[in-house]
Each structure stands twice: as structure tokens, then as C-alpha cells.
Protein backbone atom coordinates (compact mmCIF):
# COMPACT_ATOMS: atom_id res chain seq x y z
CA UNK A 1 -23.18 -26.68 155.63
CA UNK A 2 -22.95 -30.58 156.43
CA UNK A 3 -24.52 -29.97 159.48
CA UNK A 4 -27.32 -27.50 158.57
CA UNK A 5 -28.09 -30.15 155.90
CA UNK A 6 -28.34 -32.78 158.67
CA UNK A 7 -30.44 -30.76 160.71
CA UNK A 8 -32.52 -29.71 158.13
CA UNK A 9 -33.25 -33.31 156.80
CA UNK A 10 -34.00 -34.57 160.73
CA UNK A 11 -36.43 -31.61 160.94
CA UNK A 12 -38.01 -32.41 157.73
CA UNK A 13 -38.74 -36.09 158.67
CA UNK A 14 -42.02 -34.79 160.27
CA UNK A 15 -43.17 -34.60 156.41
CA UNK A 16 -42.14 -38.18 155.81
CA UNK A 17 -44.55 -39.57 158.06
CA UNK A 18 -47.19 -36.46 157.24
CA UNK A 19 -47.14 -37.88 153.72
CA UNK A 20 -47.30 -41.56 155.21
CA UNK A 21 -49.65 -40.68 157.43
CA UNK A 22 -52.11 -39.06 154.45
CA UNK A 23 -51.49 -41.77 151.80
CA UNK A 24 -51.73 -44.81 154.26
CA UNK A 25 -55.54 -44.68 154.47
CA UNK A 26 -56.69 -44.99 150.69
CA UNK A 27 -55.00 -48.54 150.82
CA UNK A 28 -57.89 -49.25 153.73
CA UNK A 29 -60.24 -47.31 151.85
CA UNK A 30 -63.08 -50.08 150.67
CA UNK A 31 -62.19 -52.32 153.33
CA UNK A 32 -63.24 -50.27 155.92
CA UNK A 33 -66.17 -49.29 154.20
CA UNK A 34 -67.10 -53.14 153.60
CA UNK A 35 -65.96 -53.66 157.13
CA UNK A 36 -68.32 -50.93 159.33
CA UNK A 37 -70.93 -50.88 156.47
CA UNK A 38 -70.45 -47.16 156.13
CA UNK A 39 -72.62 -44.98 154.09
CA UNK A 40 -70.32 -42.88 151.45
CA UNK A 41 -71.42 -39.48 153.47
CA UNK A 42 -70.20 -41.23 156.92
CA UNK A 43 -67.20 -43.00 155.53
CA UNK A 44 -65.84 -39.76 153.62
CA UNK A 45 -66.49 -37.19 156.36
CA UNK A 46 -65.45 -39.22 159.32
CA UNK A 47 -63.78 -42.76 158.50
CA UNK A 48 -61.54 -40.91 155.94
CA UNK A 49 -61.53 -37.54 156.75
CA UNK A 50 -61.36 -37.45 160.34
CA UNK A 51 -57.21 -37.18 160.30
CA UNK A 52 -57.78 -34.10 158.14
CA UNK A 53 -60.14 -32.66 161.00
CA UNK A 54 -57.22 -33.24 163.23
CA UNK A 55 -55.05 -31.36 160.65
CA UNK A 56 -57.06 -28.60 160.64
CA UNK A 57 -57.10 -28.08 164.53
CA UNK A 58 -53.15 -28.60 164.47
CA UNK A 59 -52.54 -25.81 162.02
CA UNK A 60 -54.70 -23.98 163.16
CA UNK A 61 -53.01 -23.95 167.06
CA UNK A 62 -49.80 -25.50 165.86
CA UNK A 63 -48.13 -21.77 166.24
CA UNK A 64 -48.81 -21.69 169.42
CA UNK A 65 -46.25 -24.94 170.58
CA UNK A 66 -44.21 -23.49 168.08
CA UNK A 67 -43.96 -19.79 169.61
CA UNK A 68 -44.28 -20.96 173.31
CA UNK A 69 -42.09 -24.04 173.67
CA UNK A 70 -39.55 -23.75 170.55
CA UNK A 71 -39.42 -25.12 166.94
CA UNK A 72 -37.40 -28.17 168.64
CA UNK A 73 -39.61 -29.71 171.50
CA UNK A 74 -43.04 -28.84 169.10
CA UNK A 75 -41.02 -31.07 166.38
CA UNK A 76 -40.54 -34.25 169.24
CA UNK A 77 -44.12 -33.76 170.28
CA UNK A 78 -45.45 -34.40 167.00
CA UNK A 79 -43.55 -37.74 166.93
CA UNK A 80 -45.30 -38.76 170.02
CA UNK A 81 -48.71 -38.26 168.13
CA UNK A 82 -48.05 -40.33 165.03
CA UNK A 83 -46.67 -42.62 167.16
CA UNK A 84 -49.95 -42.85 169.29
CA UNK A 85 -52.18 -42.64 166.32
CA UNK A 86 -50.42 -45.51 164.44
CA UNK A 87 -51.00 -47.93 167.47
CA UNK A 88 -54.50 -46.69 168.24
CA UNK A 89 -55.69 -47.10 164.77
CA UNK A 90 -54.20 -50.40 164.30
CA UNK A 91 -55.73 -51.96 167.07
CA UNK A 92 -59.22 -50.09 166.74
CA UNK A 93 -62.19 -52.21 166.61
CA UNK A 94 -65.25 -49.33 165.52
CA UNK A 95 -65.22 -47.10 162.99
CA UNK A 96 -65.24 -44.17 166.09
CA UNK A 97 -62.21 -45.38 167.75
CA UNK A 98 -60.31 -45.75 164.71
CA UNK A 99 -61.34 -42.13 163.72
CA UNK A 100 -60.39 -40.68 167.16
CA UNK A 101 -57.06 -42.14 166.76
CA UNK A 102 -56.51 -40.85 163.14
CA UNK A 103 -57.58 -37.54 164.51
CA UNK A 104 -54.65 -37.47 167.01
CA UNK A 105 -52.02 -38.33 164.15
CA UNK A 106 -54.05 -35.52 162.34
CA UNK A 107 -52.98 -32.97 164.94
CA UNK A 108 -49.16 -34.29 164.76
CA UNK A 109 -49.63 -33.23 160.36
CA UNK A 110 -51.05 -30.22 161.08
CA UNK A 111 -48.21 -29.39 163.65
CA UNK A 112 -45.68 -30.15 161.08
CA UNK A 113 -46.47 -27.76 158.84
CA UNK A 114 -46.05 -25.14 161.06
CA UNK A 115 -43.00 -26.02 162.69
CA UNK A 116 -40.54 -27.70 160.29
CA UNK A 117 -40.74 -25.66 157.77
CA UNK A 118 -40.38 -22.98 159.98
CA UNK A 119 -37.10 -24.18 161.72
CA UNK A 120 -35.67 -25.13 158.70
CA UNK A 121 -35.92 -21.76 156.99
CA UNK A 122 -34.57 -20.04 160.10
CA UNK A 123 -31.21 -22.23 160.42
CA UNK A 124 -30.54 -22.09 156.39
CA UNK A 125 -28.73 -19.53 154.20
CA UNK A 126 -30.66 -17.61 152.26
CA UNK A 127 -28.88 -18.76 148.85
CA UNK A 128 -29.92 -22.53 149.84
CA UNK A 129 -33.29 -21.83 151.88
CA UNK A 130 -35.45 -22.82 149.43
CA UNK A 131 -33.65 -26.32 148.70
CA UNK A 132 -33.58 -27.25 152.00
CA UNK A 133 -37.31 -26.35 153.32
CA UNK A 134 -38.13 -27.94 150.17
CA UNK A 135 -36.50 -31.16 151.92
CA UNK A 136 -39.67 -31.05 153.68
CA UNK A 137 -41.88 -31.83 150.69
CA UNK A 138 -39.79 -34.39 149.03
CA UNK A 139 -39.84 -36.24 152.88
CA UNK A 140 -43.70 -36.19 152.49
CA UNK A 141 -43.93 -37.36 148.66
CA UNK A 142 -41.56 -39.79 149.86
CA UNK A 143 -43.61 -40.88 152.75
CA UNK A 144 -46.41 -41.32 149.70
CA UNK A 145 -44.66 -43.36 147.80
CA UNK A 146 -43.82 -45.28 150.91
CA UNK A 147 -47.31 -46.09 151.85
CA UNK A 148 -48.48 -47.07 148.47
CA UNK A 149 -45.62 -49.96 148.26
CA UNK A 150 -46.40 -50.97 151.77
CA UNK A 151 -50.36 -51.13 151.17
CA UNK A 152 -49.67 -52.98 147.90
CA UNK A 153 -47.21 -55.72 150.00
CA UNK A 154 -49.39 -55.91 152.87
CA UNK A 155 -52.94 -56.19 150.91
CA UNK A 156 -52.97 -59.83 150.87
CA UNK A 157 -52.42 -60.67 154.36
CA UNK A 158 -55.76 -61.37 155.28
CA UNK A 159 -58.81 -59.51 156.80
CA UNK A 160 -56.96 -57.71 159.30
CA UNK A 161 -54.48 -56.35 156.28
CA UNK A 162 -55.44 -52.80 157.32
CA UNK A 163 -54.48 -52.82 160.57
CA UNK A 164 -51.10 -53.29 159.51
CA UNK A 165 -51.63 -50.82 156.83
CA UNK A 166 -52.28 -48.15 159.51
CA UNK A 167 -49.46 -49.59 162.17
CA UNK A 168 -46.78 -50.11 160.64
CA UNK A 169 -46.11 -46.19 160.90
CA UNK A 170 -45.68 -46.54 164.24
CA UNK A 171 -41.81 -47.34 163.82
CA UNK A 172 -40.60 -44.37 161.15
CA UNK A 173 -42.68 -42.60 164.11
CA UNK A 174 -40.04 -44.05 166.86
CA UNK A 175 -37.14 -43.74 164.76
CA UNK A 176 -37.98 -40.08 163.71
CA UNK A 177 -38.51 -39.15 167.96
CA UNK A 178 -35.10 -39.83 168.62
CA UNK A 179 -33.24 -38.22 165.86
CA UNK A 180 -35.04 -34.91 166.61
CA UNK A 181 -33.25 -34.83 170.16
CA UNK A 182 -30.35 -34.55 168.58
CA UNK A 183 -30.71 -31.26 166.52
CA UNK A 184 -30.37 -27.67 168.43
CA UNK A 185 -33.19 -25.10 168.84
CA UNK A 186 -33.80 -22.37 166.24
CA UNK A 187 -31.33 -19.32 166.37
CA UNK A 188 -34.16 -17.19 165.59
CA UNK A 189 -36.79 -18.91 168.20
CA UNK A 190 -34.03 -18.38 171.06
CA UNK A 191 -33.20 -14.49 170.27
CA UNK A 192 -37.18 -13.96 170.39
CA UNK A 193 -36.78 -15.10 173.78
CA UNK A 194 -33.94 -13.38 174.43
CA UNK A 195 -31.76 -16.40 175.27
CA UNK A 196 -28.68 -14.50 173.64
CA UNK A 197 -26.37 -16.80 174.52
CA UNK A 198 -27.91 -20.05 173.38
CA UNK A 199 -28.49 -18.42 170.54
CA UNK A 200 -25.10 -17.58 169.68
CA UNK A 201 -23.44 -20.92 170.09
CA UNK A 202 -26.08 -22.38 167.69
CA UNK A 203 -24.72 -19.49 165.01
CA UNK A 204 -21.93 -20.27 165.58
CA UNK A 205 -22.07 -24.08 165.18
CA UNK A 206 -23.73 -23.36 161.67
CA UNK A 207 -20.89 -20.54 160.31
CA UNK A 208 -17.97 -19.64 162.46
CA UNK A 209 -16.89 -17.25 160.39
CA UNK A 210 -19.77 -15.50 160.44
CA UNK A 211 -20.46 -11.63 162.04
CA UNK A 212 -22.51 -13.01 164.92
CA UNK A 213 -22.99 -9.52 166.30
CA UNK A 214 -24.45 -7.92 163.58
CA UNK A 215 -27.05 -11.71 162.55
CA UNK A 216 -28.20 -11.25 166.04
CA UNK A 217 -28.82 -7.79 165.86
CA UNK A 218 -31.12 -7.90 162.25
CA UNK A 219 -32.80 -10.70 163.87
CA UNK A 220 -33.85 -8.95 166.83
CA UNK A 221 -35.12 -5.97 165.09
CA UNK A 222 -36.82 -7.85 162.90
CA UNK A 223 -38.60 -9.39 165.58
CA UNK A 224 -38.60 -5.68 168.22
CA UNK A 225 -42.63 -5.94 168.29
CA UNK A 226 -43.56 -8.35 170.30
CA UNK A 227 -47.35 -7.52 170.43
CA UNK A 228 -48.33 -7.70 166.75
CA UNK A 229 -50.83 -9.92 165.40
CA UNK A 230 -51.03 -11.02 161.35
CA UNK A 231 -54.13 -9.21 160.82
CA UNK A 232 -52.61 -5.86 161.40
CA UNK A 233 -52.68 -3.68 158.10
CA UNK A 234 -49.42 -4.25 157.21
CA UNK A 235 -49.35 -7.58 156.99
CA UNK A 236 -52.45 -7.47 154.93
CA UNK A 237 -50.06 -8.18 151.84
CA UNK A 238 -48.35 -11.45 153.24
CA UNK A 239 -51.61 -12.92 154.83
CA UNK A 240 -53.46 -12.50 151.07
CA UNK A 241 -50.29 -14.54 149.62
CA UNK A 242 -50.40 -17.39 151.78
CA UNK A 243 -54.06 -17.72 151.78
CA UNK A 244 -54.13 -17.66 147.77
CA UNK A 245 -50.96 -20.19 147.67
CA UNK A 246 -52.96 -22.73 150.15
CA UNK A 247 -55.99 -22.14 148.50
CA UNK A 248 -55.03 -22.63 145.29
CA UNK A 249 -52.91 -25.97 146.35
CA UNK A 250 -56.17 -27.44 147.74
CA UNK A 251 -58.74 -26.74 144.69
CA UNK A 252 -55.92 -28.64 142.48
CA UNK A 253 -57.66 -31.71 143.96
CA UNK A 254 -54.66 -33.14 145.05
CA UNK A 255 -55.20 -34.03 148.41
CA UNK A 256 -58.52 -35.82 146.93
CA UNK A 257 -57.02 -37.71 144.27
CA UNK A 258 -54.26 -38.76 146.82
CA UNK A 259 -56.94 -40.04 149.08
CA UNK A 260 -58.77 -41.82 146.49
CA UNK A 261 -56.09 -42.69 143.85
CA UNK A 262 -57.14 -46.52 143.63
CA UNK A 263 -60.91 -45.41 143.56
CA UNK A 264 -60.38 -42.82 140.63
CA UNK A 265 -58.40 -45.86 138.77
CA UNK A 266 -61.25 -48.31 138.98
CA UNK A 267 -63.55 -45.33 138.66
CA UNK A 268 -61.95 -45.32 134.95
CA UNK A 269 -62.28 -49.28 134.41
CA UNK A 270 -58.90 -50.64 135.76
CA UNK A 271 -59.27 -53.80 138.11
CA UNK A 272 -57.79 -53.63 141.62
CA UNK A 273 -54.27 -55.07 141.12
CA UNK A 274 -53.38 -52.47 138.31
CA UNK A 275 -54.95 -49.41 140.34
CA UNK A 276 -52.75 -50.17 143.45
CA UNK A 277 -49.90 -50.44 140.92
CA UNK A 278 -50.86 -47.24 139.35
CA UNK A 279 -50.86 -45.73 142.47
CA UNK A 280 -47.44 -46.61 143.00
CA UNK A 281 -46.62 -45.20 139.98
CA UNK A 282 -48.04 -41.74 141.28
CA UNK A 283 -45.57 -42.17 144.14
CA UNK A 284 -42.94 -42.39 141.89
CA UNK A 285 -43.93 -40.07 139.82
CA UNK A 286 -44.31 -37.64 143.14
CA UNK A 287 -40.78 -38.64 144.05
CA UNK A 288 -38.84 -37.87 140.84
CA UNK A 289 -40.50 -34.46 140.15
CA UNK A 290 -40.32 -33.17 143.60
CA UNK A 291 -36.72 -33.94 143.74
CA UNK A 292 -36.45 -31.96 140.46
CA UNK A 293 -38.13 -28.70 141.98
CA UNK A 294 -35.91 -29.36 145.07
CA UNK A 295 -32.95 -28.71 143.02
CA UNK A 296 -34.82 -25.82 140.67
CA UNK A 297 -36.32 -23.65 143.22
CA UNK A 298 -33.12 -21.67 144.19
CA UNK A 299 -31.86 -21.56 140.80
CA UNK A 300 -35.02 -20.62 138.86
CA UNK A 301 -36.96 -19.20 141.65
CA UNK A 302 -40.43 -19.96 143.03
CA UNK A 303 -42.27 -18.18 140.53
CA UNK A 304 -41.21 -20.02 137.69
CA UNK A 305 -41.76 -23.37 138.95
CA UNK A 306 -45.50 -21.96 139.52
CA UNK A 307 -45.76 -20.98 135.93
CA UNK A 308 -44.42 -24.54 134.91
CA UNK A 309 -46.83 -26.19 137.75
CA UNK A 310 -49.72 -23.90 136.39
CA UNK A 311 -49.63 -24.83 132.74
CA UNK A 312 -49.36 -28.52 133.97
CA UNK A 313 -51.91 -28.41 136.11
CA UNK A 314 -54.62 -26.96 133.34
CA UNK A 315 -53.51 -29.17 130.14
CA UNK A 316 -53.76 -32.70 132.84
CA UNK A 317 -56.53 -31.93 134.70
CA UNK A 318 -58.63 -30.76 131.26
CA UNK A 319 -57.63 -33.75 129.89
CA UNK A 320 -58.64 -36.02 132.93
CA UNK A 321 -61.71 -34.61 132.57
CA UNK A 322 -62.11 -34.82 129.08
CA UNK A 323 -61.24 -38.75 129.45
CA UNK A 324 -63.97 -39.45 131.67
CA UNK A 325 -66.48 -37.64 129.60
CA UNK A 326 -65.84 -39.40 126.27
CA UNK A 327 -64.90 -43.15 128.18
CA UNK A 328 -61.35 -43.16 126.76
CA UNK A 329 -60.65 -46.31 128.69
CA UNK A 330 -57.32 -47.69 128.95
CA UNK A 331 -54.00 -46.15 130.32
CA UNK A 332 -55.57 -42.88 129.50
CA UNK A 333 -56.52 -41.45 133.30
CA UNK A 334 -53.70 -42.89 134.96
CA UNK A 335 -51.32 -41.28 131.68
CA UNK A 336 -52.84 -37.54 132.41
CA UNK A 337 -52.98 -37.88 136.66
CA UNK A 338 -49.45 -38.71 135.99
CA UNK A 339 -48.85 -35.68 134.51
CA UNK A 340 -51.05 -34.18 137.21
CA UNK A 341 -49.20 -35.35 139.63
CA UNK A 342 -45.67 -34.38 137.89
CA UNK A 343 -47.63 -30.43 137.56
CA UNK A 344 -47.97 -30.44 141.41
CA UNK A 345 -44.49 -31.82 142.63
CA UNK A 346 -42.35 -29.26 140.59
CA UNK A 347 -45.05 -26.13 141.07
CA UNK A 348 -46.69 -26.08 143.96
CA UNK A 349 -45.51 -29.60 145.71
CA UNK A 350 -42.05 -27.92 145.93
CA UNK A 351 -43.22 -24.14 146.55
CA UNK A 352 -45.55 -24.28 148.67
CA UNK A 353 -44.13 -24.37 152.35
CA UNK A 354 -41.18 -22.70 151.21
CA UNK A 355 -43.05 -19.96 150.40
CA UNK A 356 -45.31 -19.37 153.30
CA UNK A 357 -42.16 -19.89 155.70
CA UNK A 358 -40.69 -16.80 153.80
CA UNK A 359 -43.14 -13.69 153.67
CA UNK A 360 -43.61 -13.45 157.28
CA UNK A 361 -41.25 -11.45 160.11
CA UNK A 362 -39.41 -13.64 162.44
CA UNK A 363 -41.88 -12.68 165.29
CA UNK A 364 -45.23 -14.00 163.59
CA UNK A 365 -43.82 -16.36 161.23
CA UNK A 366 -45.06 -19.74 163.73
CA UNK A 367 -48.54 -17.75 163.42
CA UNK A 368 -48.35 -16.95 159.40
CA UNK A 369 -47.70 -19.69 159.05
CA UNK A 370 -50.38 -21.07 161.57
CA UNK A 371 -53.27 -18.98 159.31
CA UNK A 372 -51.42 -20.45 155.67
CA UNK A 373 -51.63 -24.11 156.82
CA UNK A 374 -54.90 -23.49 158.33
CA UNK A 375 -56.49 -22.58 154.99
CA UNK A 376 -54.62 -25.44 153.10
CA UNK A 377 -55.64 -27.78 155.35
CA UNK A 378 -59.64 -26.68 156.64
CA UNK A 379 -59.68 -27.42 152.29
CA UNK A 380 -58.45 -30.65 152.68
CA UNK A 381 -60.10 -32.08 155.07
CA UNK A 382 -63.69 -30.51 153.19
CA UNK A 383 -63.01 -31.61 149.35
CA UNK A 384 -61.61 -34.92 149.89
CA UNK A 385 -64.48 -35.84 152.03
CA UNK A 386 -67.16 -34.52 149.32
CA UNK A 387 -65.17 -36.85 146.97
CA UNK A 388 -67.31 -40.15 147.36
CA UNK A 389 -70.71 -38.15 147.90
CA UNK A 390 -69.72 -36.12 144.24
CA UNK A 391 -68.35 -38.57 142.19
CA UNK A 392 -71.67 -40.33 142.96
CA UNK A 393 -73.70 -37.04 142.15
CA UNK A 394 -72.05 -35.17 139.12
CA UNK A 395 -69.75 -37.29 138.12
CA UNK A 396 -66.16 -37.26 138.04
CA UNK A 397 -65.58 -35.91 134.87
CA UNK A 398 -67.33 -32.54 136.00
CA UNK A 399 -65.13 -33.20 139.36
CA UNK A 400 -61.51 -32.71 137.18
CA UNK A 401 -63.18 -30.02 135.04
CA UNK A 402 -63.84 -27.69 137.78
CA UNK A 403 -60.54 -28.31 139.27
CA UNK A 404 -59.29 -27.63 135.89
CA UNK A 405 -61.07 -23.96 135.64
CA UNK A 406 -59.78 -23.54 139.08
CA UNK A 407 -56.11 -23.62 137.86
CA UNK A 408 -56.66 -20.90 135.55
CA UNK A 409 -56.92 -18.46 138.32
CA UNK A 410 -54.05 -20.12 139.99
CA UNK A 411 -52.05 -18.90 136.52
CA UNK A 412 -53.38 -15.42 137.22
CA UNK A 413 -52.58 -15.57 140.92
CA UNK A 414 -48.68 -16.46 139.75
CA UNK A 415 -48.83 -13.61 136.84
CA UNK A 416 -50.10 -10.86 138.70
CA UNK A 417 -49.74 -11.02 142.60
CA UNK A 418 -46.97 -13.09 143.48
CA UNK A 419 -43.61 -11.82 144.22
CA UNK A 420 -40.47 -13.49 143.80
CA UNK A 421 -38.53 -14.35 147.17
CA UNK A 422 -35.47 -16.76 146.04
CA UNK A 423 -32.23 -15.53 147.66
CA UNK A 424 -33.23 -13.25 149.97
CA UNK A 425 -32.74 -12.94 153.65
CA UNK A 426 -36.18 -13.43 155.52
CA UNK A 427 -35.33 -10.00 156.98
CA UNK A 428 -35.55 -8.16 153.77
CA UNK A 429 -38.37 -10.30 152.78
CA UNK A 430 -40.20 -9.10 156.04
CA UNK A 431 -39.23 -5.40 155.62
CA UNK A 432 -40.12 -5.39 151.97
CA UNK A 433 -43.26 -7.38 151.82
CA UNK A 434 -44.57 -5.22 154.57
CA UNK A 435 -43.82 -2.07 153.16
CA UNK A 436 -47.96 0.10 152.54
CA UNK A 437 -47.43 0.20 149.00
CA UNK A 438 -45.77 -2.76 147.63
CA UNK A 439 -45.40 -3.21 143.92
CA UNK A 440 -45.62 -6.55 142.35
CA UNK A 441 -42.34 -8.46 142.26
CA UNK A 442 -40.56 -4.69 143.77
CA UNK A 443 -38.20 -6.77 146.43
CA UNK A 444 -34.80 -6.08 146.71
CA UNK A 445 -32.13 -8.90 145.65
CA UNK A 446 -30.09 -8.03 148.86
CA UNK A 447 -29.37 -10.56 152.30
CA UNK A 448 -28.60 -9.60 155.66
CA UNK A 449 -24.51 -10.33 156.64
CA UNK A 450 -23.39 -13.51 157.29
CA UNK A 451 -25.75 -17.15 157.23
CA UNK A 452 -28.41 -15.37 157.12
């Protein structure tokens, strides 16, 4: 177990410097506005939101590396690309330049998504699957809490304080490049490539006790049909859950209050200093309730924490809302985002790629997965770039309002349609969740022999 932990936490680094990567920028935010003299349309959609493009294009291909080359070499490329994007950015001197560069860091997120999760779910046991891809997701809240105390130390610096902002990711970037070389492929990646016998000294490095024979054997049947695509009919079931999961993440308004966190706080009357310090507090905040899903979400499943993340979700945002429409003032917004943000790190925060890396056979999980981040992400890179442009136009009191309504069908989502998947081996997942005629919540509590 020691060393499927260790391997599981190197993988999930990529998230570390995903959340870094995201957070980074809203420290930057009005300086680079002030800077380039950007409109709010051109600094949202392409200062801003240009790493988000870049997300969008590497979850959208990121299955392909990740089918092709192996969950392993995918994971070292998208080190090289933060590491790029960190030094281009940094040393950009347009507002074009610094976007390209941003966009290449983009693709290494997007990337991420697809392929740690999906190498960490296919090396754990099934009992302890969700706790360790949820590794992944406390690595990026921690990479947000990271870049809010390093924007807040390095704010004062000067006028070229963003640039090191934006830089300074360039060495977790190094750092996480060569730990990756030293974890082994995917079991699961290698048998769909019939390298048997590569394969089977990786199973056996994770449980020697283990019935190797009879793992390999439900992996490769699970995996027999190589020509299948995730729109076939029966995988209608699985593609509708992970679109609904990633939609539903993004119209939470997350990624947009992430990206604008110091905005929103001076938005509601706090001065600079206290809204970076607030922000900080979110990454706290992040931190200690993701850790709590991390160790809830094999014990009380991944429905439950949705209910709990739900209910959070409705009673914060309404009251957000409700704070900017009657000028509450005071500790009031920063009070309910914190509760927000607390809603979102034990529900969906911890659920979320844990989930998707689940419904899908072994065969089409890199491009399930692929489609699931593609959604989440093609929504984050379009709301938090409307952000400036419709707190401007409507307000943001109608903003957190319809985020709010959009959490009640998130609660209907979690009552009616989504099945439970702690505990299970992905095999029976696949078989079940594929089955014509599933039932809501019908899966059998069974797992395949051995690890898996």
C-alpha cells in the first residue's frame, strides 16, 4: 500500500500545479488590466481566460496522449508545459504573448485531468480508490491555497510583482518532472496494449499476494473491444453522468469566484489588503474541507458527500446573493463564500474526478474521461470570462442567485440519477453501468479478485 500511496500522490502532483496554475492569475488580475489598458470584454476573454481556452483543447485531446503513449509519459509531458508556460508568461511583455503562454500551461491542466486521475484509479484498490484519486483534488486546492499566500508575499515587490506571480511556478513544475520518472506505467494501460509482461511485474510490485492470472484476465475482457467509441448506445448512461457532474461543477460558479475572489471582496466594500487576506482564507478553507471529503468519500460514499455539497451549495450561494442585494456590508460575503467554498470541497471538490474516472470501461476510460473534462472545462473557460462583462451588466447579486437556482437541479441530479460507485471494482462498475436498462443506484457491491 506504501507504495501505491507514493505513486498515487506523485501522479496527483499534476493537480497541485493545475490549482496553482488557475489561482495564480487573479493575484495579477487589475494589474494587468491597468498595465495593457484592457477593456473588461478583452481582459476576461483573453488576458484571463486564455489558460482556460488551453484547458479546453487539452481535455478535449488529452485522451489521446493518454491512450497512445501511456498514463506515465502523458503525466511528464504535462510538466514540460507548466514549466514552459511559467517562464513564458513571466517574461512576456504584451498582453498576446503573455496569453499564448498561459494557453500552453492551459493545455498541461487540461491534460491532467485526463490522465492522473485516470492512472491513479487504475493502480488503487477498489476499497481505497476513491481516497486516493481524491489525492488529486486536495493537490489542486492545495496548489490554491499556495498561490494566494505567494501573490499576497510577492504583491509588494514592485511593478513587475506579477511576473513573479506567474514564474515562480516554474520550479513545483521542475520538481514535479522528475518525480514522475520515477513511478511505473498503468497495469491497465499496458494489458490494453498487450504488454503482458510489463504488466505483470507492475501487479505484482503493488500486491504480491495477489491472483495475477485471474486481475489480468478481468482486465482484458473488460477492455476485449478495441473499436468502441463513448457515443455508442450503451454507454449512453455513463456519458449523461459525467456530463451532468461537470456541468453541474461549473454553473456552481466556482471556477469564477476562484478567478475573481479579490474582485468579488472589493466588489462587497473590503479594501485590497483584507480581500487578498480573505482570499487566503478561501484557500484554507479549500484545504481543510477537501481533506475532510478525502477521508469521507470511501466511507460514506460519493453520493452522500453530493447531498451534503448540494444543500451547501444552495443555503451559501442564496445567501451571497441575498447580501449583495440588501448591501449587508461587512464580513458578510466573505462569511457565506466561505461556506461556499467549504459546500464545494467536501461535495463536488472531492467527487468529482473520482467519479468520472469510475463509470467508464478500461478501454475508453482516457476518452470518458476526455468528453467529462471537456464539458467541465469548455464551462470554465466561458463563465469566468463573462464574469467582469456581468457583474458590470446585472449585477452580482443576480450573478450568485442564478448560480444558486442552478444548484437546485444539481440536488435533483444527486436524488434521482446518480448511482453510487464506492467500493467497487471499475470492472463491475463498467459491466453494470452499461447494462440497457439500468436502474437507479441497481450496482452490485461486489470487486473483481485481488487489488483490483
Amino acid at each position: 500500500m506504501n507504495k501505491i500511496l507514493i505513486w498515487s500522490v506523485t501522479a496527483a502532483l499534476a493537480g497541485f500545479l493545475f490549482g496553482f496554475d488557475t489561482v495564480v492569475i487573479s493575484g495579477a488580475d487589475k494589474q494587468l488590466q491597468l498595465l495593457w489598458h484592457s477593456s473588461d470584454a478583452f481582459h476576461g476573454s483573453v488576458v484571463m481566460a486564455m489558460a482556460l481556452w488551453g484547458t479546453v483543447i487539452g481535455a478535449i485531446f488529452g485522451g489521446i496522449p493518454t491512450n497512445k503513449i501511456g498514463r506515465k509519459k502523458t503525466l511528464f509531458w504535462i510538466g514540460i508545459l507548466y514549466f514552459i508556460s511559467a517562464i513564458g508568461a513571466a517574461f512576456a511583455n504584451d498582453p498576446y504573448v503573455f496569453a499564448a503562454f498561459r494557453f500552453i500551461g492551459g493545455l498541461g491542466v487540461g491534460a491532467s485531468t485526463i490522465a492522473a486521475p485516470a492512472y491513479v484509479s487504475e493502480i488503487a484498490p477498489a476499497d481505497k480508490r476513491g481516497r486516493l484519486v481524491a489525492l488529486y483534488q486536495f493537490n489542486i486546492v492545495l496548489g490554491i491555497l499556495i498561490a494566494f499566500i505567494s501573490n499576497f508575499f510577492l504583491k509588494d515587490i514592485g511593478e513587475n510583482a506579477w511576473r513573479w506571480m506567474v514564474g515562480v511556478q516554474a520550479f513545483p513544475s521542475l520538481i514535479y518532472i522528475l518525480f514522475i520518472l520515477t513511478i511505473p506505467e498503468s497495469p491497465r494501460w499496458l494489458l490494453s496494449k498487450n504488454r503482458d509482461e510489463e504488466a505483470r511485474k507492475v501487479l505484482f510490485q503493488i500486491d504480491p499476494t495477489a491472483d495475477l492470472a485471474s486481475i489480468m484476465d478481468d482486465s482484458r475482457e473488460n477492455g476485449v473491444t478495441k473499436h468502441e467509441n463513448i457515443f455508442m448506445k450503451k454507454y449512453r448512461f455513463p456519458l449523461m453522468l459525467a456530463f451532468l457532474i461537470a456541468f453541474f461543477n461549473q454553473f456552481s460558479g466556482i471556477n469564477a469566484f476562484l478567478y475573481y475572489a479579490p474582485r468579488i471582496f472589493e466588489e462587497a466594500g473590503l479594501g485590497q489588503n483584507t480581500a487578498l487576506l480573505s482570499s487566503i482564507g478561501i484557500g484554507i478553507t479549500n484545504l481543510i474541507f477537501t481533506l475532510i471529503g478525502v477521508a469521507l468519500i470511501d466511507k460514506l460514499g460519493r453520493k452522500l458527500l453530493m447531498y451534503i455539497g448540494s444543500i451547501g451549495y444552495i443555503i451559501s450561494l442564496g445567501l451571497v446573493s441575498a447580501s449583495f442585494f440588501y448591501n449587508w456590508g461587512g464580513l458578510s460575503v466573505p462569511i457565506f463564500l466561505f461556506l461556499f467554498i467549504a459546500s464545494h470541497a467536501i461535495g463536488q471538490g472531492a467527487v468529482i474526478w473520482v467519479f468520472i474516472s469510475e463509470i467508464f470501461p478500461n478501454h475508453i476510460r482516457a476518452s470518458g474521461q476526455a468528453f467529462g473534462s471537456s464539458v467541465h472545462w469548455v464551462l470554465a473557460a466561458i463563465i469566468p470570462s463573462l464574469i467582469p462583462m456581468l457583474f458590470s451588466e446585472i449585477g452580482p447579486e443576480v450573478v450568485f442567485l442564478i448560480f444558486a437556482l442552478m444548484m437546485v437541479l444539481q440536488l435533483l441530479f444527486v436524488i434521482f440519477i446518480m448511482p453510487e460507485t464506492k467500493g467497487i471494482s471499475l470492472e463491475v462498475l463498467s459491466e453494470n453501468l452499461t447494462k440497457k436498462n439500468i436502474k437507479k443506484n441497481d450496482i452490485k457491491e461486489t470487486s473483481a479478485p485481488g487489488i483490483v
